[in-house]
C-alpha atoms as a PDB file:
ATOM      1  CA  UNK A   1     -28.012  21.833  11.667  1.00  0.00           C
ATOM      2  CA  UNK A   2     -27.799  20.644   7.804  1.00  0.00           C
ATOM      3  CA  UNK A   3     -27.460  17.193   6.973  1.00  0.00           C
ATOM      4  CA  UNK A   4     -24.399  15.843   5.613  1.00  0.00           C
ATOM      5  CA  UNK A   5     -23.545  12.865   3.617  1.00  0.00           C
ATOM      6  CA  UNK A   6     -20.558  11.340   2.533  1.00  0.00           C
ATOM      7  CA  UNK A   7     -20.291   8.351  -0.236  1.00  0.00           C
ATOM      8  CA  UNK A   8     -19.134   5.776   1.496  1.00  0.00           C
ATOM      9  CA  UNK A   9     -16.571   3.780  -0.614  1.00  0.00           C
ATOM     10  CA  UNK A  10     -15.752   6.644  -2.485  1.00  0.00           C
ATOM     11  CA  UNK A  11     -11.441   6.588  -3.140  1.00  0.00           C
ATOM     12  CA  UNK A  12      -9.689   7.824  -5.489  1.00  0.00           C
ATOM     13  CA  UNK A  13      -7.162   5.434  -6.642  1.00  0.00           C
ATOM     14  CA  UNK A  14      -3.529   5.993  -5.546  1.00  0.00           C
ATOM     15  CA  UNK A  15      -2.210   4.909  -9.739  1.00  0.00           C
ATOM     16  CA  UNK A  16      -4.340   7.922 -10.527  1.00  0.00           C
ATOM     17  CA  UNK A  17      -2.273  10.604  -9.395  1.00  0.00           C
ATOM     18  CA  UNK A  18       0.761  12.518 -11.158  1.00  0.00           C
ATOM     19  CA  UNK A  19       3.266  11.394  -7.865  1.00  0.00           C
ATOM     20  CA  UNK A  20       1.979   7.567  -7.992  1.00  0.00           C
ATOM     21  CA  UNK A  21       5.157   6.305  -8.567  1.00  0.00           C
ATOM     22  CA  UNK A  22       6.731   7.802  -5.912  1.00  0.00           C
ATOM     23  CA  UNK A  23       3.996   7.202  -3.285  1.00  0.00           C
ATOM     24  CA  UNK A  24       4.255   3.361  -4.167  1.00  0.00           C
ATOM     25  CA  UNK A  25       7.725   3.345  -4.237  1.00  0.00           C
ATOM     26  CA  UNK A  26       7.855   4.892  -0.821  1.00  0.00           C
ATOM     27  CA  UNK A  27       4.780   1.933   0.744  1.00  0.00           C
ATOM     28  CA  UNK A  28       6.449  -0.830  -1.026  1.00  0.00           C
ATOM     29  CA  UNK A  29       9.937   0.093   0.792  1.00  0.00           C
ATOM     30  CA  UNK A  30       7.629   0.279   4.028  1.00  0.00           C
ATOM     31  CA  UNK A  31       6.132  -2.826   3.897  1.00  0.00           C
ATOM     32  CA  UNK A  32       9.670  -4.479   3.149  1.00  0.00           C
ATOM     33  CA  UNK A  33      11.332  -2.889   5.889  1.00  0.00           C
ATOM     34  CA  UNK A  34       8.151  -3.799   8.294  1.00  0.00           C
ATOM     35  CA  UNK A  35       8.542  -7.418   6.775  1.00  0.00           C
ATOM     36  CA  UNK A  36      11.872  -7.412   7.891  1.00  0.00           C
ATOM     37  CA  UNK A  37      11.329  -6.261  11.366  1.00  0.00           C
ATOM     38  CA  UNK A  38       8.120  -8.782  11.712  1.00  0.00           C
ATOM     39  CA  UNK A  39       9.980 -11.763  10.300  1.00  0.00           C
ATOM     40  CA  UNK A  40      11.839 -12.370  13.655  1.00  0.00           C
ATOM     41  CA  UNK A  41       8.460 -11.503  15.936  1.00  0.00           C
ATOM     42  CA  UNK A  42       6.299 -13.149  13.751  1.00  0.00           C
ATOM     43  CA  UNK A  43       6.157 -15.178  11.037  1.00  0.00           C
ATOM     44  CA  UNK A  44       2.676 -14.834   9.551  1.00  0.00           C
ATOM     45  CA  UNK A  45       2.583 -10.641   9.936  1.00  0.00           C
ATOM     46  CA  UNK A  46       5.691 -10.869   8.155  1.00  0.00           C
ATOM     47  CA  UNK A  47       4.411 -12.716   5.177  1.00  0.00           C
ATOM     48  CA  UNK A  48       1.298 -10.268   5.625  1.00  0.00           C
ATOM     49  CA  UNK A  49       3.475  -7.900   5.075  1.00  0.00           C
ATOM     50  CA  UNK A  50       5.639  -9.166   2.447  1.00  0.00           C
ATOM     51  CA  UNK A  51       2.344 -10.114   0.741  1.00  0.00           C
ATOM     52  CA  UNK A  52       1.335  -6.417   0.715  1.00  0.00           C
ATOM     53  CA  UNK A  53       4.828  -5.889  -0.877  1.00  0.00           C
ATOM     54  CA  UNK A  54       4.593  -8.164  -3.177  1.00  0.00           C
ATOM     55  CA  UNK A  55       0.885  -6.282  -4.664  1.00  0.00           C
ATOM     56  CA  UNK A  56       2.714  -2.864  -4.826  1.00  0.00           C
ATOM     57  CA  UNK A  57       5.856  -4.308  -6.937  1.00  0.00           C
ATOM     58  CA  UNK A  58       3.480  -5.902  -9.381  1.00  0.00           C
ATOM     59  CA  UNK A  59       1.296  -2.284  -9.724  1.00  0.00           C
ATOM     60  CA  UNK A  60       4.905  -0.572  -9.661  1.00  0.00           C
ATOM     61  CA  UNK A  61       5.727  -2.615 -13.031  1.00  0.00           C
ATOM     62  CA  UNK A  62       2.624  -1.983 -14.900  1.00  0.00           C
ATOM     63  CA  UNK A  63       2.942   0.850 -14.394  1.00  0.00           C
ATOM     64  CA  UNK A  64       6.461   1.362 -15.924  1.00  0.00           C
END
């Protein structure tokens, strides 16, 4: 059996691609909805969330 080896750590960044937009468009409105439903279970994975929001709308405007 051959060897194989992956490179560990090796991504290809999601503001890369030619549908970028539309993939972060589609997380940040997850993460807002799953902010939403979290806020009322709990606090702290809602601001996770919201946090992780937050990241995606500032790479959404540099982007545009």
């Amino acid at each position: 059996m051959k060897n194989q080896y992956c490179r560990v750590g090796a991504v290809t960044p999601i503001t890369s691609g030619n549908q970028a937009i539309s993939v972060l468009e589609f997380r940040y409105q997850k993460f807002i909805d799953m902010a939403t439903d979290a806020a009322y279970i709990n606090t702290n994975l809602g601001e996770f969330f919201k946090r992780k929001a937050q990241g995606i709308k500032k790479v959404l405007e540099s982007l545009a």
